[in-house]
N, C-alpha and C. Protein backbone atom coordinates (compact mmCIF):
# COMPACT_ATOMS: atom_id res chain seq x y z
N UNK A 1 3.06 15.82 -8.06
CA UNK A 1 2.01 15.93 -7.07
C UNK A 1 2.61 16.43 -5.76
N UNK A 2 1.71 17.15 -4.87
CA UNK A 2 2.52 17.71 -3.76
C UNK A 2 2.25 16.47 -2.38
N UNK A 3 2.76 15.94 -2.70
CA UNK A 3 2.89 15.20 -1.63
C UNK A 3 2.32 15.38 0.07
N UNK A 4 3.54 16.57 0.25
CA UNK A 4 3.59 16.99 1.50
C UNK A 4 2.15 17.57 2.22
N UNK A 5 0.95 17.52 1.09
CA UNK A 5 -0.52 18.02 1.35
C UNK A 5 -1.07 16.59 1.90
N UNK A 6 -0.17 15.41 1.83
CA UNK A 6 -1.16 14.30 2.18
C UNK A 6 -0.97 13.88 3.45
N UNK A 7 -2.05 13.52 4.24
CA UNK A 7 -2.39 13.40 5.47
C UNK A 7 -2.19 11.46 4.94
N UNK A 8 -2.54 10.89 6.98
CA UNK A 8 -2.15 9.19 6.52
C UNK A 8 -3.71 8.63 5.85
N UNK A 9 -4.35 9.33 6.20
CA UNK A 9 -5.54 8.54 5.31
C UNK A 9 -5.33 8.55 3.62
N UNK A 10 -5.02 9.70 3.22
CA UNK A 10 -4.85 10.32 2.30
C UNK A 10 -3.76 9.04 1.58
N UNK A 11 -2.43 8.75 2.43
CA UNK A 11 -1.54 7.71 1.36
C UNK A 11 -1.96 6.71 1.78
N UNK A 12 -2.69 6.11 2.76
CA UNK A 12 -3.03 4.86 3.05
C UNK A 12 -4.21 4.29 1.18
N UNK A 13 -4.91 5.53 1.19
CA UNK A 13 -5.68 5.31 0.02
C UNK A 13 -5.12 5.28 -1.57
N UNK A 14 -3.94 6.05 -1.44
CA UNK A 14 -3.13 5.99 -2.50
C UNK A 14 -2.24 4.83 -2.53
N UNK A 15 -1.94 4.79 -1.69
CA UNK A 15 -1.13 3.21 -1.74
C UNK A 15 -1.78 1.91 -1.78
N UNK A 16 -3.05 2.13 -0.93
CA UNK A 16 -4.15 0.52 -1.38
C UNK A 16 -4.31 0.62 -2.69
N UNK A 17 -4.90 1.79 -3.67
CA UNK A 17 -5.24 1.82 -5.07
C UNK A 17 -3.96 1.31 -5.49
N UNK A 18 -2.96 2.05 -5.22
CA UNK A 18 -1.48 1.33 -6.18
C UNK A 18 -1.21 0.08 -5.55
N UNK A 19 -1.09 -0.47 -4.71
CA UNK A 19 -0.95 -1.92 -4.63
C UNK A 19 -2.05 -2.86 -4.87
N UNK A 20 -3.06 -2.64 -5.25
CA UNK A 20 -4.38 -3.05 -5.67
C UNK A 20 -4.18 -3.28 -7.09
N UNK A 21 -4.16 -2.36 -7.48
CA UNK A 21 -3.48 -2.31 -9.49
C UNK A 21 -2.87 -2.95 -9.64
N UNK A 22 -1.48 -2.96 -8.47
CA UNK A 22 -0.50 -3.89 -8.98
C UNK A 22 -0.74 -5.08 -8.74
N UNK A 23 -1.66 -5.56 -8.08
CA UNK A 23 -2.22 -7.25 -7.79
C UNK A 23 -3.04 -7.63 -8.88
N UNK A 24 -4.20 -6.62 -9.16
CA UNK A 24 -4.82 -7.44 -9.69
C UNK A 24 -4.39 -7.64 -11.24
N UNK A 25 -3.00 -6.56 -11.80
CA UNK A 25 -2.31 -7.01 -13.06
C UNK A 25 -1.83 -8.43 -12.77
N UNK A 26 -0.98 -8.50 -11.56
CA UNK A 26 0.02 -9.78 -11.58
C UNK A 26 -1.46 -10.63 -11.37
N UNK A 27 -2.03 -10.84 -10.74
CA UNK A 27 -3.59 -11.77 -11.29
C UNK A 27 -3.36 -11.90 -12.22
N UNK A 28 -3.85 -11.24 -13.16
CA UNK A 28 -4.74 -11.22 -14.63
C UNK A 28 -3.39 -11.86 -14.97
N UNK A 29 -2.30 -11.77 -15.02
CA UNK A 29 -1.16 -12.21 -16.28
C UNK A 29 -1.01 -13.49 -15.52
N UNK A 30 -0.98 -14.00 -14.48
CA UNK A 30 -0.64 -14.94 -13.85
C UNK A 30 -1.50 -16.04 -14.10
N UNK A 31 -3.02 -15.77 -13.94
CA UNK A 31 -4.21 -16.47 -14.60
C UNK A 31 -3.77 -17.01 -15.95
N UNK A 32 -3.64 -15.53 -16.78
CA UNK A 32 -3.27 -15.89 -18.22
C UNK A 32 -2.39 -17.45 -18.45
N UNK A 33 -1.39 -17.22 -17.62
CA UNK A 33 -0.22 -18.13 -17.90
C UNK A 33 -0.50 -19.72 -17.19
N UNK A 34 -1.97 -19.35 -16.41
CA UNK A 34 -2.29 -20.93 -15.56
C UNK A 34 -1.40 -20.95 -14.56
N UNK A 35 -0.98 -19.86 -13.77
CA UNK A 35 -0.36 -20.10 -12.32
C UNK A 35 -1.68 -20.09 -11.61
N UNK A 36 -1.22 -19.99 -10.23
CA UNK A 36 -2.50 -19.84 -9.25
C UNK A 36 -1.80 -20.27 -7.99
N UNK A 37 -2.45 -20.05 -7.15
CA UNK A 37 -1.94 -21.01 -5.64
C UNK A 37 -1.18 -20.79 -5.06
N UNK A 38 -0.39 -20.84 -4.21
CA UNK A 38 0.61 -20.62 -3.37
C UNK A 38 1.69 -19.58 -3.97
N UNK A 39 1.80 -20.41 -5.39
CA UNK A 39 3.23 -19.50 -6.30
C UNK A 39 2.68 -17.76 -6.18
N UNK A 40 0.88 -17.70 -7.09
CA UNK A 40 0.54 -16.36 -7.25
C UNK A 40 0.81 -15.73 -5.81
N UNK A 41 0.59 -16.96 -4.76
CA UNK A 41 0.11 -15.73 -3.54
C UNK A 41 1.40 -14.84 -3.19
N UNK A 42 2.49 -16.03 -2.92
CA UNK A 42 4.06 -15.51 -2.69
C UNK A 42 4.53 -14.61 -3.63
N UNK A 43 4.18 -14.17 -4.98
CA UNK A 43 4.31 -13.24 -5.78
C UNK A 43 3.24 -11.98 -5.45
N UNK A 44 2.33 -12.20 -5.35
CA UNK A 44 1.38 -10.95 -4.77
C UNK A 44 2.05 -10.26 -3.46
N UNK A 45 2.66 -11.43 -2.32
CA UNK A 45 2.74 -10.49 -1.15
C UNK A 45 4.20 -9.87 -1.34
N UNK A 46 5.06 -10.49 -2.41
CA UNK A 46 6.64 -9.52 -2.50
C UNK A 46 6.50 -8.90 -3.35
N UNK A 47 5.08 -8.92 -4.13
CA UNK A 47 5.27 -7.81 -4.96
C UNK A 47 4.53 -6.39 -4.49
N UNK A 48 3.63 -6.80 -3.53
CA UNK A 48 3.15 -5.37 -2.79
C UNK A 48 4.21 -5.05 -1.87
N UNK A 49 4.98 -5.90 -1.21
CA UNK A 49 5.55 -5.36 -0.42
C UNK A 49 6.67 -4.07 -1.04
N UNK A 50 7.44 -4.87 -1.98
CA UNK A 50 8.39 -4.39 -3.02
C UNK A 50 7.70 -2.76 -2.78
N UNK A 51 6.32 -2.90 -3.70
CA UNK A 51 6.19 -1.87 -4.14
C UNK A 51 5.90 -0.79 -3.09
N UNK A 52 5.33 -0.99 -1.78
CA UNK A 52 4.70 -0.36 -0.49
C UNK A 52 5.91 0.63 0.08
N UNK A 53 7.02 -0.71 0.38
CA UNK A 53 8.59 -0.29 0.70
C UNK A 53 8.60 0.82 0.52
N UNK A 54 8.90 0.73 -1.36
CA UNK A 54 9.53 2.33 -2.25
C UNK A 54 8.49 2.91 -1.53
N UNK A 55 7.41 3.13 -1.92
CA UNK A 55 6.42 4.24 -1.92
C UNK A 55 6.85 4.64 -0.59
N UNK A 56 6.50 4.29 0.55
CA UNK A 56 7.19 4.82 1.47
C UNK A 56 8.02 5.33 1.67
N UNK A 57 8.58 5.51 0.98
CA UNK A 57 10.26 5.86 1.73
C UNK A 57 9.98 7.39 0.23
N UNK A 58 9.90 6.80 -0.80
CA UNK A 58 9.19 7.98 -2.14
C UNK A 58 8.71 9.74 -1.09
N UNK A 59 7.41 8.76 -0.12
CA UNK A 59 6.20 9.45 0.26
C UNK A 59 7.10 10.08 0.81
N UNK A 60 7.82 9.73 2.47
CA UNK A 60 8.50 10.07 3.61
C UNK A 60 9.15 11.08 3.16
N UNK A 61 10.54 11.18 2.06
CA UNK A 61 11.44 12.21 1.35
C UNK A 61 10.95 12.95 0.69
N UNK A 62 9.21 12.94 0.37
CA UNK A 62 8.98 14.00 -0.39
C UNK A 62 8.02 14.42 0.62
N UNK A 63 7.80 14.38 1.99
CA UNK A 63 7.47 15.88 3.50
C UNK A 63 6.04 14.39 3.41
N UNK A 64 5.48 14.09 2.93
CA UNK A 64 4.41 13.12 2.87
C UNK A 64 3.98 13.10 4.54
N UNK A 65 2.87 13.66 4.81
CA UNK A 65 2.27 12.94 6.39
C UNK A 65 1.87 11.52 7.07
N UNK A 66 3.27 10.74 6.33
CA UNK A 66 3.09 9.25 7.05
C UNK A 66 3.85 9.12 8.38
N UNK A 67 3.22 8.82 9.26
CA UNK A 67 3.38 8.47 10.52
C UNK A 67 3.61 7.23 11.12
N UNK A 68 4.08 6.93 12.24
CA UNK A 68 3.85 5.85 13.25
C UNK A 68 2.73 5.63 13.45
N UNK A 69 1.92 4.47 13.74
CA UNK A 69 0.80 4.54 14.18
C UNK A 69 0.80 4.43 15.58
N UNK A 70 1.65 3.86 16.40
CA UNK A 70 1.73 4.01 17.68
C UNK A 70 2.68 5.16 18.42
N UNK A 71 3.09 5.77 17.80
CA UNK A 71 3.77 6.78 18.65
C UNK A 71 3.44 8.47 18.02
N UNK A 72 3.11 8.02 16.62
CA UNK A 72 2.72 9.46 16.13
C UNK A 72 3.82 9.96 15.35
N UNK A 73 5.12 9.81 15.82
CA UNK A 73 6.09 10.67 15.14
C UNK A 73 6.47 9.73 13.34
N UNK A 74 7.39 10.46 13.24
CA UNK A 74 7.28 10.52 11.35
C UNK A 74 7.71 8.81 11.09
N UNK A 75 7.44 8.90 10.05
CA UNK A 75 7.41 7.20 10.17
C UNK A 75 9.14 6.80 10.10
N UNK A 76 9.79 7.54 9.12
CA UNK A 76 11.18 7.56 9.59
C UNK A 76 11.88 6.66 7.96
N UNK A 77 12.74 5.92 8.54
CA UNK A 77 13.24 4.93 7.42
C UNK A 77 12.49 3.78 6.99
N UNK A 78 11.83 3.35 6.12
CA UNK A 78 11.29 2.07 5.83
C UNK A 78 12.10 1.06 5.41
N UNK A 79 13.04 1.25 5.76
CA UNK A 79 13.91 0.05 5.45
C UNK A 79 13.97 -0.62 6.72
N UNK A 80 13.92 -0.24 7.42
CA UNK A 80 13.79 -1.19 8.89
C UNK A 80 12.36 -2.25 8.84
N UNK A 81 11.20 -1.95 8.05
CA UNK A 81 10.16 -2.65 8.12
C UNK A 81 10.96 -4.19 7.33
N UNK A 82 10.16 -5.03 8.69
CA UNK A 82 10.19 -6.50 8.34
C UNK A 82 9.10 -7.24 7.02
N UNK A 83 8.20 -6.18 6.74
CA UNK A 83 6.79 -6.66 5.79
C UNK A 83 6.30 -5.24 6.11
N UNK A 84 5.31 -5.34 4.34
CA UNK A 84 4.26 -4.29 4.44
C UNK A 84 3.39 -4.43 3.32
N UNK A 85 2.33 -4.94 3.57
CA UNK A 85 1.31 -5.32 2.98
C UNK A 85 0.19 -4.68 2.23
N UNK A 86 -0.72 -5.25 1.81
CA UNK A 86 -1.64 -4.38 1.13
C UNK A 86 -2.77 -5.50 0.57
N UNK A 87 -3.97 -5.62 1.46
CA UNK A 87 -4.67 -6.45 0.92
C UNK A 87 -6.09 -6.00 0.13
N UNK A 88 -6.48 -7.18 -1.01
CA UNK A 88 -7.23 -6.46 -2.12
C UNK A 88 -9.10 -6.02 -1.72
N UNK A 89 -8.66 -6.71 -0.43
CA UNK A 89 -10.56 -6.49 -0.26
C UNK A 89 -10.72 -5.18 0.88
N UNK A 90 -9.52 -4.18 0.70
CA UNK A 90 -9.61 -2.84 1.36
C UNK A 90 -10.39 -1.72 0.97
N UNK A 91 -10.84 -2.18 -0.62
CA UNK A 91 -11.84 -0.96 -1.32
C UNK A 91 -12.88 -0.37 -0.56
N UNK A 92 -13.62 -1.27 -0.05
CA UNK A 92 -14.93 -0.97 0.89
C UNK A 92 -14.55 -0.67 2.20
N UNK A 93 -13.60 -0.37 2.86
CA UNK A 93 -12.94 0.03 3.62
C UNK A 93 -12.54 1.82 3.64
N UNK A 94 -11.79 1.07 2.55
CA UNK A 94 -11.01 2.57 1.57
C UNK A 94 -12.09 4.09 1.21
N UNK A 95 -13.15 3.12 0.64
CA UNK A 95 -14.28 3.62 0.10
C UNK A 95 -14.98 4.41 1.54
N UNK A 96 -15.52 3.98 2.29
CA UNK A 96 -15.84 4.40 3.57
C UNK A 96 -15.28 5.21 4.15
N UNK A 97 -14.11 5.15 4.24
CA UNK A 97 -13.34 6.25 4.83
C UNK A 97 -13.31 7.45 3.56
N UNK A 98 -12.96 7.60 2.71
CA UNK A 98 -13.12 8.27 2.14
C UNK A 98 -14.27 9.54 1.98
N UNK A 99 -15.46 8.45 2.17
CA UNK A 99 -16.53 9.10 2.74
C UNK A 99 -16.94 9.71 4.15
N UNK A 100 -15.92 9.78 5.17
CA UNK A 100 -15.88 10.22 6.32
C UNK A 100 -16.11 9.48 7.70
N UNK A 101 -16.17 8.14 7.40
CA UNK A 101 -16.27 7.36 8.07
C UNK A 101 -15.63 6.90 9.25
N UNK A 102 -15.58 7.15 10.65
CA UNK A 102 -15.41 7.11 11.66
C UNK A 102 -15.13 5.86 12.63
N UNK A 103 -14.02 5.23 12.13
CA UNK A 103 -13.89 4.12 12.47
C UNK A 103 -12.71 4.01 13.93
């Protein structure tokens, strides 16, 4: 995929869908097994993070238009990020913008 065509809305939406997938699998298997609670949550947030990290840094080396949000310039190394999240009730969000939504 050409990467370097994506603007930040553009991976913000690719990355909610992929960290979305990846939650609601670790859900579903986690359910399966009768976890829940605190354990699932601390596994949901290192496992988006895990996955957000790469992608970032994936996106950044392959020309990707992820940015700073406060300064504008390129977002740079993601290894300096302390956390990076991805929460599951962004669809209708996601969804909206997608649709041109002016927020």
């Amino acid at each position: 995929m050409g990467y370097e065509t994506l603007d930040d809305h553009a991976v913000a939406g690719l990355l909610a869908r992929e960290a979305g997938d990846l939650l609601l699998d670790l859900r579903g298997r986690a359910l399966a097994e009768g976890a829940g609670g605190w354990r699932l949550q601390a596994a949901g947030d290192r496992t988006a993070h895990d996955h957000l990290v790469a992608r970032l840094a994936e996106l950044e080396a392959a020309g990707a238009g992820v940015v700073d949000l406060d300064t504008g310039e390129p977002l740079g190394d993601p290894d300096r990020f302390v956390s990076a999240n991805a929460y599951l009730g962004c669809w209708g969000i996601v969804d909206a913008l997608d649709r041109g939504a002016d927020i």
